[in-house]
Protein backbone atom coordinates (compact mmCIF):
# COMPACT_ATOMS: atom_id res chain seq x y z
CA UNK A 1 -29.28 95.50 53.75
CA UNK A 2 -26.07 97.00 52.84
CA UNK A 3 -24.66 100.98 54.01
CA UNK A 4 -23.01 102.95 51.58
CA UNK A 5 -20.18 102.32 53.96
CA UNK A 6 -19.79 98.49 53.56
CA UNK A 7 -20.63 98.81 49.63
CA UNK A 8 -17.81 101.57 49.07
CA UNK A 9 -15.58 98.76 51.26
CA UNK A 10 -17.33 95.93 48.93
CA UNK A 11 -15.92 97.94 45.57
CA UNK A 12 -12.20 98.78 47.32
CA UNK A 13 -12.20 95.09 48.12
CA UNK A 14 -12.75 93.84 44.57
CA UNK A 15 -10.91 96.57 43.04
CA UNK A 16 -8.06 95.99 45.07
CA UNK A 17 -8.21 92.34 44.00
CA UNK A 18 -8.88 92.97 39.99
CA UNK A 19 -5.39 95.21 40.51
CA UNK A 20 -3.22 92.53 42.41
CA UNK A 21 -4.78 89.57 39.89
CA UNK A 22 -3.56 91.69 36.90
CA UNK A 23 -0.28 92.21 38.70
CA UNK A 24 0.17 88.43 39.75
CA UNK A 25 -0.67 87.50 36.30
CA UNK A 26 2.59 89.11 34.68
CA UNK A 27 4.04 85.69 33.45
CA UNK A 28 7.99 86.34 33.84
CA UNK A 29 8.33 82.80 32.09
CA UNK A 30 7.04 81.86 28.76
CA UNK A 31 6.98 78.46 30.14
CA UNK A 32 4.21 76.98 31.48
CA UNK A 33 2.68 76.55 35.27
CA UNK A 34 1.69 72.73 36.13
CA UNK A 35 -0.91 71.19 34.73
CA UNK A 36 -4.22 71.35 37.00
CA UNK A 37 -8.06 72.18 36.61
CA UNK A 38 -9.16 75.50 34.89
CA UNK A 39 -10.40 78.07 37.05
CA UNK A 40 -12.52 81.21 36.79
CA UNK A 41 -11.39 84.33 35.80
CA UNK A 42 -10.03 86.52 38.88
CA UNK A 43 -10.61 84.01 41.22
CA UNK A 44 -9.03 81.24 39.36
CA UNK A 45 -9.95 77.81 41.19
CA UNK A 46 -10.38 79.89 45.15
CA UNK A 47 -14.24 77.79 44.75
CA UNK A 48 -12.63 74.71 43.98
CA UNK A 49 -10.47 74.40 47.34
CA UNK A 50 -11.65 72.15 49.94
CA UNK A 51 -12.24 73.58 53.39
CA UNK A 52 -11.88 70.16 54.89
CA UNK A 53 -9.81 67.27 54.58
CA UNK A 54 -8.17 68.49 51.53
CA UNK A 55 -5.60 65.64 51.10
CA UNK A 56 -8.14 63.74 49.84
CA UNK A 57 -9.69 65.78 47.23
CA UNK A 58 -5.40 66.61 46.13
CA UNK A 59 -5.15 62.84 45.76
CA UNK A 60 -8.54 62.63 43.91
CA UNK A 61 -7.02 65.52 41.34
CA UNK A 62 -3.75 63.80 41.59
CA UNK A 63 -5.37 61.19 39.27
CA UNK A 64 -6.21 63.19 36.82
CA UNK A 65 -3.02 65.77 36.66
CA UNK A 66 -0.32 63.68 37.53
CA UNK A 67 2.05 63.61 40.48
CA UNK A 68 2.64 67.52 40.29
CA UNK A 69 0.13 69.72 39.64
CA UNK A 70 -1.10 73.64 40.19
CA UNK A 71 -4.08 75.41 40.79
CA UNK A 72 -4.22 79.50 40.91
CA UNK A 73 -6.10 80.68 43.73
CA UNK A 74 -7.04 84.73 43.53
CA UNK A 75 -3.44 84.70 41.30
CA UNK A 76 -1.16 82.76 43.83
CA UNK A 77 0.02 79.32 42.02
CA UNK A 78 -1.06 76.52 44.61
CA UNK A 79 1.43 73.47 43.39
CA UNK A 80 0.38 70.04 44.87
CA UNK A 81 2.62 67.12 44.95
CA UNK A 82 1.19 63.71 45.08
CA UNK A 83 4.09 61.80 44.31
CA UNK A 84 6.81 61.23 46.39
CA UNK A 85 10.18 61.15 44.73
CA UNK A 86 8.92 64.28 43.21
CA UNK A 87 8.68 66.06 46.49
CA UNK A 88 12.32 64.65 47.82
CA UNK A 89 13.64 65.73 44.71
CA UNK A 90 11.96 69.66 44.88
CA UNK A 91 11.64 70.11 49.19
CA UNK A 92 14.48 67.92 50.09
CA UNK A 93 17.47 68.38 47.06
CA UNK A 94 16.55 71.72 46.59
CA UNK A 95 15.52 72.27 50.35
CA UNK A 96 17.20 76.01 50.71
CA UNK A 97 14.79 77.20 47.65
CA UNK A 98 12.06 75.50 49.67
CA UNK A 99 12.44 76.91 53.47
CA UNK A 100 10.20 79.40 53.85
CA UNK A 101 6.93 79.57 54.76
CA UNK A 102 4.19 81.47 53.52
CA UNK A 103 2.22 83.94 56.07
CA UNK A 104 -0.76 82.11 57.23
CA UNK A 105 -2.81 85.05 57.82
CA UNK A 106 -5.39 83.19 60.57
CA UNK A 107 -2.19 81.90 61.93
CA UNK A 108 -0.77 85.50 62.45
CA UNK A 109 -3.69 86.67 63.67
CA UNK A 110 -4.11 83.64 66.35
CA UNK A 111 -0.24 84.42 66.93
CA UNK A 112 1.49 81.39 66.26
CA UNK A 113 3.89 83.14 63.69
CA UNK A 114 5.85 83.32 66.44
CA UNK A 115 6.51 79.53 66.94
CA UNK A 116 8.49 77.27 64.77
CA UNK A 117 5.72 75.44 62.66
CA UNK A 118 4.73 78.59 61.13
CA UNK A 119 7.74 80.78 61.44
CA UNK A 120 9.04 82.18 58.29
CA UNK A 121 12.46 81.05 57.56
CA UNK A 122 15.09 83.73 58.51
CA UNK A 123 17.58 84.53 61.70
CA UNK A 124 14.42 83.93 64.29
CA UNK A 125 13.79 80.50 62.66
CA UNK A 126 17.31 79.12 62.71
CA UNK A 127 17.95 80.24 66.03
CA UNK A 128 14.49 78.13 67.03
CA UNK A 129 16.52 75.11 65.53
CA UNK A 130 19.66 75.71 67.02
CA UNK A 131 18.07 75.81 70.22
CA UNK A 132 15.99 72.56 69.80
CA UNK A 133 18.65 70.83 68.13
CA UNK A 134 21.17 70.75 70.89
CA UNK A 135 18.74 69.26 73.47
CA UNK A 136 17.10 66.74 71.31
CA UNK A 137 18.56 66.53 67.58
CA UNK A 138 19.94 63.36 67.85
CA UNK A 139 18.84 59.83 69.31
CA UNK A 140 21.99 60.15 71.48
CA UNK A 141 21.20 63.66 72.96
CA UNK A 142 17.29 62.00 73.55
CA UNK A 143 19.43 59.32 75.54
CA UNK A 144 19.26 61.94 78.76
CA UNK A 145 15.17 62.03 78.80
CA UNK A 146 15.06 58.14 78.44
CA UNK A 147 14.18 58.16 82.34
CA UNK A 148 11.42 60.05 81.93
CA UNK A 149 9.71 58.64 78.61
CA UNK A 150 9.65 55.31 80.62
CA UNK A 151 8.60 56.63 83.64
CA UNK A 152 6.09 58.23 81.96
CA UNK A 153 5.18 54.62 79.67
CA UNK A 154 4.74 52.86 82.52
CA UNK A 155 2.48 55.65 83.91
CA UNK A 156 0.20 55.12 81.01
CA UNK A 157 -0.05 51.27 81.91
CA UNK A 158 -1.18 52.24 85.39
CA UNK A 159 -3.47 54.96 83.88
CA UNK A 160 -4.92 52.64 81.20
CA UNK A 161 -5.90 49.40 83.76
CA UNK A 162 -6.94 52.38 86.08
CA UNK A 163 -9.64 53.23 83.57
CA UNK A 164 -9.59 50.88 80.68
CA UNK A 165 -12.88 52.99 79.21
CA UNK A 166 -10.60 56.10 78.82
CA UNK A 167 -7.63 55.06 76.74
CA UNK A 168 -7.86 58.81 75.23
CA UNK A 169 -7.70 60.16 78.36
CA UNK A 170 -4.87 58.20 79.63
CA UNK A 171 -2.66 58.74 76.38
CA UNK A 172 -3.15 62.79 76.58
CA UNK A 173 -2.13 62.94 79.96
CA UNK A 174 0.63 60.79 79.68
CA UNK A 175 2.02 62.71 76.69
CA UNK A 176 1.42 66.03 78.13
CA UNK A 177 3.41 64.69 81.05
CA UNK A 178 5.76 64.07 79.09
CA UNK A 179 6.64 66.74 77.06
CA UNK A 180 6.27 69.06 79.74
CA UNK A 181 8.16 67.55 82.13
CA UNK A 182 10.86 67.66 79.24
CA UNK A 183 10.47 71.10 78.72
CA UNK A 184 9.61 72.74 82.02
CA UNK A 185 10.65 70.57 84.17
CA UNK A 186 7.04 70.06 85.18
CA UNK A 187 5.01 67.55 87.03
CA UNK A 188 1.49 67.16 86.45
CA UNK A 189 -0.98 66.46 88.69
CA UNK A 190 -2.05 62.60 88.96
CA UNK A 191 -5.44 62.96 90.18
CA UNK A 192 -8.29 64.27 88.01
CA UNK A 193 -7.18 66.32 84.80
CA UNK A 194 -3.83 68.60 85.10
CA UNK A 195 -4.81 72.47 84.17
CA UNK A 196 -1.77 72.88 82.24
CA UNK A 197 -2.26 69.62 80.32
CA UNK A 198 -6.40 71.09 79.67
CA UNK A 199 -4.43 74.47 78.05
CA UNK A 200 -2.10 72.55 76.19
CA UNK A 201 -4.25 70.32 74.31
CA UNK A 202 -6.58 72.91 73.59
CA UNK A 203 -4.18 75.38 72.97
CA UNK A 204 -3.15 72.63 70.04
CA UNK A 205 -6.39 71.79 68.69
CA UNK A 206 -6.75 76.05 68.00
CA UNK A 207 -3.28 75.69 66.41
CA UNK A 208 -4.61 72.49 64.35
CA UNK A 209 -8.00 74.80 63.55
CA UNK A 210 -5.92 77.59 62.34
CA UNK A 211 -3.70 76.72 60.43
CA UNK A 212 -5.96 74.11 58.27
CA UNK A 213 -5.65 74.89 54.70
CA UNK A 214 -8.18 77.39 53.30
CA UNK A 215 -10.80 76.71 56.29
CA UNK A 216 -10.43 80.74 56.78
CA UNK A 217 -11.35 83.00 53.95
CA UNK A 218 -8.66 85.18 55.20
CA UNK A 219 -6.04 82.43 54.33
CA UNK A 220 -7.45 82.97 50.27
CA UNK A 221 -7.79 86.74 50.67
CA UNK A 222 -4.62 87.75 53.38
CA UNK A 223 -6.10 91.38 53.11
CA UNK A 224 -8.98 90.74 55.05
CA UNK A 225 -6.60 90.60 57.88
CA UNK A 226 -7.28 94.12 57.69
CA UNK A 227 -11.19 94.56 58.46
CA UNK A 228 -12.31 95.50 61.78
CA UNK A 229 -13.40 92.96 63.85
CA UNK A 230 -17.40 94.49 64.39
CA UNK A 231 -17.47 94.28 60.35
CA UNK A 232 -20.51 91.59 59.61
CA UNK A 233 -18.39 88.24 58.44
CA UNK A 234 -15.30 89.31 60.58
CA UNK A 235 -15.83 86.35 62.92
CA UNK A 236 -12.65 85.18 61.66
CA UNK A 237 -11.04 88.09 63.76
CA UNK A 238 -12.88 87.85 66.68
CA UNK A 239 -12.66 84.02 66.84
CA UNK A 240 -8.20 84.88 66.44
CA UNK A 241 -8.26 87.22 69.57
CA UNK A 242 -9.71 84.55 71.28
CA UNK A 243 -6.99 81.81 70.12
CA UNK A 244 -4.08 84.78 70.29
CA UNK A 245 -4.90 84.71 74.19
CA UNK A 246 -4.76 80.92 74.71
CA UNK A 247 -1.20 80.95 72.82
CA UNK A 248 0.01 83.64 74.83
CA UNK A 249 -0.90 82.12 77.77
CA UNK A 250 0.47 78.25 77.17
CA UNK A 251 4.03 80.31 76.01
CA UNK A 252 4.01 81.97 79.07
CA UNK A 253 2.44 79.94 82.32
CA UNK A 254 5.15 77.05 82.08
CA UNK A 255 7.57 79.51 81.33
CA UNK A 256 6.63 81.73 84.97
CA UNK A 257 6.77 78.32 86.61
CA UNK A 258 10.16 77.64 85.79
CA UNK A 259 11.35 80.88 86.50
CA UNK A 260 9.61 80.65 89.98
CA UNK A 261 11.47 77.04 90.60
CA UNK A 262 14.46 78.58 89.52
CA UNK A 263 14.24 81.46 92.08
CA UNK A 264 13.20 78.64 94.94
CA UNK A 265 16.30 76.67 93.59
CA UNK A 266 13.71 73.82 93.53
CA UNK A 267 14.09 73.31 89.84
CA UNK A 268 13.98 69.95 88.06
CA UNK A 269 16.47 70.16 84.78
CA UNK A 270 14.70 70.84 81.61
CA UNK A 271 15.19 72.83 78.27
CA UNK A 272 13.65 75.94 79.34
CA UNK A 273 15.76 75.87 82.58
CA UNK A 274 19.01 75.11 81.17
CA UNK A 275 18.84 78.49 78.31
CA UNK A 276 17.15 80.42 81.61
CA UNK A 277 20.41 80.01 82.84
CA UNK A 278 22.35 82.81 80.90
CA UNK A 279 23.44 85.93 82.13
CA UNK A 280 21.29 88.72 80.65
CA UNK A 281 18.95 87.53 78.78
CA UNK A 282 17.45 90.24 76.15
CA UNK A 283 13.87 90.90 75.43
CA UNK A 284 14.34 89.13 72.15
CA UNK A 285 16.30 86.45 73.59
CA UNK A 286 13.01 85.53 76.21
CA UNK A 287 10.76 85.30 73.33
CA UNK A 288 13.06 82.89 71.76
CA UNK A 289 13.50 80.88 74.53
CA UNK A 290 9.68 81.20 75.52
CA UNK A 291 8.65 80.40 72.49
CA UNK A 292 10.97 77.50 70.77
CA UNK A 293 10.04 75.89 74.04
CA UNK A 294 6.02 75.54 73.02
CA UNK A 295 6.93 74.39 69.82
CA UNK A 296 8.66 71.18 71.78
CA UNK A 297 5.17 70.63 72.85
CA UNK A 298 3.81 70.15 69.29
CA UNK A 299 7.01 68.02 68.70
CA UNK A 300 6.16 65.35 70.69
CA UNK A 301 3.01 65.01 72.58
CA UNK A 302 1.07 65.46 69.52
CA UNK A 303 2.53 62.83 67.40
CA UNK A 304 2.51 60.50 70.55
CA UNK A 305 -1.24 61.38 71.10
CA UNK A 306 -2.12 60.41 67.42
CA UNK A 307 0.25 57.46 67.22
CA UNK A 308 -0.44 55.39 70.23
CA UNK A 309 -4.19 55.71 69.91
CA UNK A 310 -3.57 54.77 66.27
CA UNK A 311 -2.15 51.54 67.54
CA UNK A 312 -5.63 50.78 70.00
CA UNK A 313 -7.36 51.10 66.88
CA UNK A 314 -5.24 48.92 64.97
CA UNK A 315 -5.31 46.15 67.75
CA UNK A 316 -8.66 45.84 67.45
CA UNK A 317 -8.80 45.70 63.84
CA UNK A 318 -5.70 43.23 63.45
CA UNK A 319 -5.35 41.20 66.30
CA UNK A 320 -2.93 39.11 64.36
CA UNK A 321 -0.59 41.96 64.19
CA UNK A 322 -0.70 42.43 68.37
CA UNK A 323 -0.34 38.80 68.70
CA UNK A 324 3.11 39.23 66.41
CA UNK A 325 3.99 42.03 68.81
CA UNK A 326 3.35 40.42 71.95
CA UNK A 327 4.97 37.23 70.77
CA UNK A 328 8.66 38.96 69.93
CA UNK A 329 7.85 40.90 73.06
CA UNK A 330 7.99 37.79 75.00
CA UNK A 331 10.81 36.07 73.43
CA UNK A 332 13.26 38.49 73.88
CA UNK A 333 12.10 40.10 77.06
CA UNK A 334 10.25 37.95 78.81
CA UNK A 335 7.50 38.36 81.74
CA UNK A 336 9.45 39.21 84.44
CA UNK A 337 9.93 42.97 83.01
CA UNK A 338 8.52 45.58 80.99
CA UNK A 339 10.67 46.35 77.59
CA UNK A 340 12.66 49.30 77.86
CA UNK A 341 15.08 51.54 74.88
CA UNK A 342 17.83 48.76 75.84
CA UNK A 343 15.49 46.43 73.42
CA UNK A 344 14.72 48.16 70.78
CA UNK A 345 17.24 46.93 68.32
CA UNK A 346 16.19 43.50 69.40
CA UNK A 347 12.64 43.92 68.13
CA UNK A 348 12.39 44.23 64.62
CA UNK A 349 8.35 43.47 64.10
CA UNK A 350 7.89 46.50 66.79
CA UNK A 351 10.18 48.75 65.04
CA UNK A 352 7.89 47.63 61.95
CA UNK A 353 4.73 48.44 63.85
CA UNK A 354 5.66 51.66 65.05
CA UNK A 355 6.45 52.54 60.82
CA UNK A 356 3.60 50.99 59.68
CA UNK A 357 1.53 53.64 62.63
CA UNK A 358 2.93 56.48 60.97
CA UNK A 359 2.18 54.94 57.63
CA UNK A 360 -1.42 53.78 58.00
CA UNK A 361 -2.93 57.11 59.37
CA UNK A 362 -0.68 59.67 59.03
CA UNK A 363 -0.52 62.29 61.60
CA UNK A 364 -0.23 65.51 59.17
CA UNK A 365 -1.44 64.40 56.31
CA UNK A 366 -1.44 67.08 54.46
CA UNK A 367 2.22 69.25 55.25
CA UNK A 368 1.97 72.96 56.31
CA UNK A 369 2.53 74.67 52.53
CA UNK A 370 6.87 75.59 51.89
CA UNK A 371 6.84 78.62 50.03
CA UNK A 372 9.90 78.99 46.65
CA UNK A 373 11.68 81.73 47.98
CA UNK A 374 12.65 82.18 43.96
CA UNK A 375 11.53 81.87 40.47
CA UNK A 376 12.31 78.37 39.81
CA UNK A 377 11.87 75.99 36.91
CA UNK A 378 11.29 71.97 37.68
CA UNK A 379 11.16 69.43 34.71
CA UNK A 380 10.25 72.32 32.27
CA UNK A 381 7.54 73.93 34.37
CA UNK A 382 7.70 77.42 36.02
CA UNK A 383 7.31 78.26 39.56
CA UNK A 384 7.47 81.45 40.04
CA UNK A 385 8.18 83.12 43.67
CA UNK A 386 6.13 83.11 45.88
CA UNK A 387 4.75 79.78 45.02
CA UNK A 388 2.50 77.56 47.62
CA UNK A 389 3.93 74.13 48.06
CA UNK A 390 1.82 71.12 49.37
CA UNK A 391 3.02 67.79 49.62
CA UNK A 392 0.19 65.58 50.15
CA UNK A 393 1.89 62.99 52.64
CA UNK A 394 -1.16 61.25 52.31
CA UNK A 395 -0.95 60.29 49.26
CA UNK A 396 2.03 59.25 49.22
CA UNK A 397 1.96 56.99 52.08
CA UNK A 398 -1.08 55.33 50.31
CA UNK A 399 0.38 55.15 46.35
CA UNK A 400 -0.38 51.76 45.53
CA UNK A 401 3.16 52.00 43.56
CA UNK A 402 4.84 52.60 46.49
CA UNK A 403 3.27 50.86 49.31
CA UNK A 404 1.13 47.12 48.50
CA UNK A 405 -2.14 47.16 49.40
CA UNK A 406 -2.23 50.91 51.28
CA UNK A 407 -5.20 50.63 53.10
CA UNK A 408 -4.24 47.16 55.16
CA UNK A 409 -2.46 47.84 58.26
CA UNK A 410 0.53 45.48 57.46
CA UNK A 411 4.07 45.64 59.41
CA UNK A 412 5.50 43.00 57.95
CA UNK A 413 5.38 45.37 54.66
CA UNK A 414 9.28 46.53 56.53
CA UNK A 415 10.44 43.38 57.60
CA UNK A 416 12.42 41.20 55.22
CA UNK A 417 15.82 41.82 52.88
CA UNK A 418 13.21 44.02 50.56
CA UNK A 419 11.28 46.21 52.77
CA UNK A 420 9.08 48.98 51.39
CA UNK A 421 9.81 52.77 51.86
CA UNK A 422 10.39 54.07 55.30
CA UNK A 423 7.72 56.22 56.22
CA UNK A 424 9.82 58.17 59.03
CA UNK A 425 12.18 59.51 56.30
CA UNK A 426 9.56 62.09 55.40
CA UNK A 427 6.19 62.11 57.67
CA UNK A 428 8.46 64.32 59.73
CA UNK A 429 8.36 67.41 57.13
CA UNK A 430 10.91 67.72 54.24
CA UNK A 431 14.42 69.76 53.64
CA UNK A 432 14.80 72.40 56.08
CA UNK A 433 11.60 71.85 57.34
CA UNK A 434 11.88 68.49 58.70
CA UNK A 435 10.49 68.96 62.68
CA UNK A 436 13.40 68.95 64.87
CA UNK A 437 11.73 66.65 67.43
CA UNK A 438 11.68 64.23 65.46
CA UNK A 439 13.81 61.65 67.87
CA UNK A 440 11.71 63.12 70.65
CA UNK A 441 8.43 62.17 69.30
CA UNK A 442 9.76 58.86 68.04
CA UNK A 443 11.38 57.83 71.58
CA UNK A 444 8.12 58.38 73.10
CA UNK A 445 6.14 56.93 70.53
CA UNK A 446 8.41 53.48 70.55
CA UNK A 447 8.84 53.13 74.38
CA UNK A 448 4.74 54.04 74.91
CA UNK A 449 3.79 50.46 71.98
CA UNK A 450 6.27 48.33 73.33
CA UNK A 451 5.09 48.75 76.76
CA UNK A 452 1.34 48.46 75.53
CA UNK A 453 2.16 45.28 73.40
CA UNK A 454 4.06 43.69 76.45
CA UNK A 455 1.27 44.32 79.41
CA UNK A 456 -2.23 44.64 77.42
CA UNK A 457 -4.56 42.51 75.54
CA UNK A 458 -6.71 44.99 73.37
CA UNK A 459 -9.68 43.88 71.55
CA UNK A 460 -12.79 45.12 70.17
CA UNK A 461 -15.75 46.18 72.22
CA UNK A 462 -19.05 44.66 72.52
CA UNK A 463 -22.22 45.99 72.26
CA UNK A 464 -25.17 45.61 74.68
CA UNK A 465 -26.41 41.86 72.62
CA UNK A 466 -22.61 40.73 72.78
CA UNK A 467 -21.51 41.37 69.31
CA UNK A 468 -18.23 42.78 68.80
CA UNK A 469 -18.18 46.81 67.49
CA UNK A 470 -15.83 47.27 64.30
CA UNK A 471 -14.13 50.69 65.18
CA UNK A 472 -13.37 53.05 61.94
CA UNK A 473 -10.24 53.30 60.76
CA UNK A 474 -10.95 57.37 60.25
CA UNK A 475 -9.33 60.53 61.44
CA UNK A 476 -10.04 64.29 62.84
CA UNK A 477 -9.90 67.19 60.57
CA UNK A 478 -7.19 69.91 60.86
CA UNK A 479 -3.41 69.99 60.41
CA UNK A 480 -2.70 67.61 62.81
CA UNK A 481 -4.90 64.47 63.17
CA UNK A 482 -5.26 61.71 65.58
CA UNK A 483 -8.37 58.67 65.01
CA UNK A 484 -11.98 59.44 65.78
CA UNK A 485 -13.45 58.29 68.91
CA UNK A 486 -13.64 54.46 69.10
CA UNK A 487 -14.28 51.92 71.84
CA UNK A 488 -12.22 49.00 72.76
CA UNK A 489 -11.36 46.29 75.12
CA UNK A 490 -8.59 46.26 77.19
CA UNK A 491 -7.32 44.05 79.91
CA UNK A 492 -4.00 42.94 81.48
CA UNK A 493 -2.20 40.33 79.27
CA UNK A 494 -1.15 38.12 82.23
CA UNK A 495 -1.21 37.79 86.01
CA UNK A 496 1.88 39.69 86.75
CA UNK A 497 0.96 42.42 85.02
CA UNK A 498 -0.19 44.77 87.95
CA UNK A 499 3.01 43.60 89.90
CA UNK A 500 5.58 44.65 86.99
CA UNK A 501 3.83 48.28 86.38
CA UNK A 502 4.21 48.60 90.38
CA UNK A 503 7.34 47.54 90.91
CA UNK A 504 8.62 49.77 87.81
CA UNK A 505 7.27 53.27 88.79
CA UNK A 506 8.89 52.29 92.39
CA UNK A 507 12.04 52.18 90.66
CA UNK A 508 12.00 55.47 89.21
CA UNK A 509 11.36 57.01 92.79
């Protein structure tokens, strides 16, 4: 039963709304929004939003309104892009329009405003880039952490025979590894699960949760951000104290262990060690440095995460395509060593499988929103300020008029004197949003499939009568995705195998 209390709050609440609606609704163009479904009055079309997997109901309305389209939710235009060539032309031509982000209330609340992904675009943010950019913007300055992405390859061979029932396993640890080892200087703990590996990837899967698009009422209605977090249907808040904890604490563990290697002059170099370095380092200047460096996590062990086990999947499903793989592997590197980043321009079909990854199941497939900083007009129709942007990367890496036959894992799609659009020029993010660990996910996603394709056999599993189980080419749910649980097969290719992982770790000691 409701107090007086909570129905006084009830009427503030909806009056506050019919006020900021009318407000919002103040057309300062007589031109028109995009075209979209009709909504209900107030509310506009906040019903007709899925909580869940939303690229797929933007590609289903795609259909029907065209490659750019709007919705209003509670008077805030929405505008979806299905269509490529319109998003390079609005996020990446007109990219400075395009650089901010809106707040994501849930994301504020769970405190990850403060790293990169969600940071609104201003001093903070550039100076996030700056300081990313310098240790990994380029495939040449990547060139320094080669070492380590094969070190840490080869450690996923060992981990994979090891336990050939718990690829997953293996391919979190090994990108955790990774990336903090990168970042921190770090160096996880081989046997049984690492505890800073456990915070990181659940410290990610909250950032995935919160920031999914309109999961949180909160997200539709920012001023609920507001209510206490005892009101009845405040779980939201309760549930963000809980997630604003687990960020703090993944900015600021690795960060204490550096510092404490640093003052034992023990160590190993890494980004957070070399800007720990200065003289005098503000307040302000910590938090920057603390927190650009958990938004390399995000960069790269993600992406490698969802990738790799992306490939597993499509093993199993296309055997053809690791028989390719293993084939070019072969013939240009033989069996008497594991590839390395000295052969990748040598292996064009790989190159092509690693695309046609990114391609096939997309690891954000629908792109954190860009928010027009201005009033802006596009082929006649208004945006106004203020304006949600969504490219649905989805749906653009499965447009039938861009990409044959979108739902068959195909590499050789890239390979010829007429290959089909490159997938890495925008499943990284668009204009000034494009992630700026890019190379550093890529490296480790190349060097991790070329190692695979040159040392393992994968194939489907069998059930208990011997029949072969057909794994399902489907994904998680959240901002960042990776495939759903599957079984498979896996076994060394050939004899020497065991010998070559072996004697490559020993080389890197």
């Amino acid at each position: 039963m409701y107090t007086a209390s909570s129905l006084d709050l009830l009427f503030v609440l909806l009056g506050s709304l019919c006020v900021w609606q009318i407000l919002q609704s103040r057309n300062r163009s007589r031109l028109p929004r995009p075209p979209g479904p009709k909504g209900y009055p107030l509310i506009g079309n906040a019903l007709d939003i899925p909580t869940s997997r939303a690229w797929e109901t933007f590609a289903r309305w795609g259909e029907q309104w065209g490659g750019i389209m709007s919705v209003n939710v509670l008077g805030q235009t929405w505008v979806i892009l299905n269509d490529l060539d319109i998003a390079v032309e609005l996020l990446d031509q007109t990219g400075s329009t395009f650089a901010d982000r809106p707040e994501l209330p849930m994301a504020t609340l769970c405190g990850w405003d403060r790293a990169l992904s969600a940071c609104r675009y201003g001093p903070r943010f550039r100076e996030y880039r700056k300081l990313i950019g310098r240790v990994i913007g380029t495939r040449g300055s990547m060139k320094q952490f080669h070492p380590a992405e094969e070190y840490q390859a080869t450690m996923f061979l060992k981990r994979v025979l090891a336990n050939p029932d718990r690829v997953d396993d293996a391919t979190r640890k090994t990108a955790g590894a990774m990336i903090l080892h990168i970042t921190y200087g770090y160096k996880i703990q081989e046997e049984g699960e690492d505890p800073l590996v456990e915070i990181a990837d659940k410290t990610m899967a909250e950032f995935s949760d919160c920031t999914t698009t309109a999961k949180y009422l909160v997200d539709l209605m920012p001023f609920l951000k507001h209510v206490p977090a005892w009101l009845p249907g405040a779980h939201f808040k309760r549930l963000a104290a809980t997630y604003h904890k687990s960020s703090d604490h993944m900015a600021t563990v690795p960060l204490n262990y550096v510092k404490e290697q640093m003052a034992q002059g023990t160590a190993a170099p890494s980004y957070a060690a070399d800007l720990l370095k200065e003289k005098d380092i503000s307040p302000e200047r910590l938090q920057d440095i603390k927190w650009s460096a958990l938004s390399f996590y995000g960069a790269g062990a993600d992406t490698t995460v969802s990738v790799v086990q992306s490939y597993f999947l499509a093993t199993c499903l296309y055997p053809e395509v690791q028989k390719k793989a293993q084939a070019e592997v072969d013939s240009v590197v033989g069996r008497d060593r594991l590839p390395g980043y000295e052969d990748r321009e040598s292996l064009p079909y790989l190159e092509a499988v690693c695309k046609e990854l990114y391609r096939w199941l997309p690891i954000v497939p629908l792109a954190v929103p860009h928010r027009a900083m201005s009033d802006q007009v596009y082929k006649n129709y208004f945006l106004p300020e203020g304006t949600l942007v969504f490219a649905n990367v989805w749906k653009f890496l499965h447009d039938p008029d861009v990409y044959s036959d979108p739902f068959t894992f195909n590499p050789d799609r890239f390979m010829g004197p007429n290959p089909e659009r490159d997938p890495t020029d925008f499943v990284f993010g668009f204009g000034r949003r494009v992630c700026p660990g890019t190379h550093l996910a890529d490296a480790s996603v190349w060097i991790n499939i070329a190692k695979a394709a040159a040392a393992l056999d994968v194939s489907k599993a069998l059930d208990e009568t011997g029949k072969p189980i057909d794994p399902i080419p489907a994904t998680t749910e959240g901002v960042i995705v990776r495939p759903l649980p599957f079984k498979c097969h896996v076994r060394p290719r050939h004899d020497r195998v065991l010998d070559l992982v072996q004697e490559a770790i020993a080389s890197f000691d």
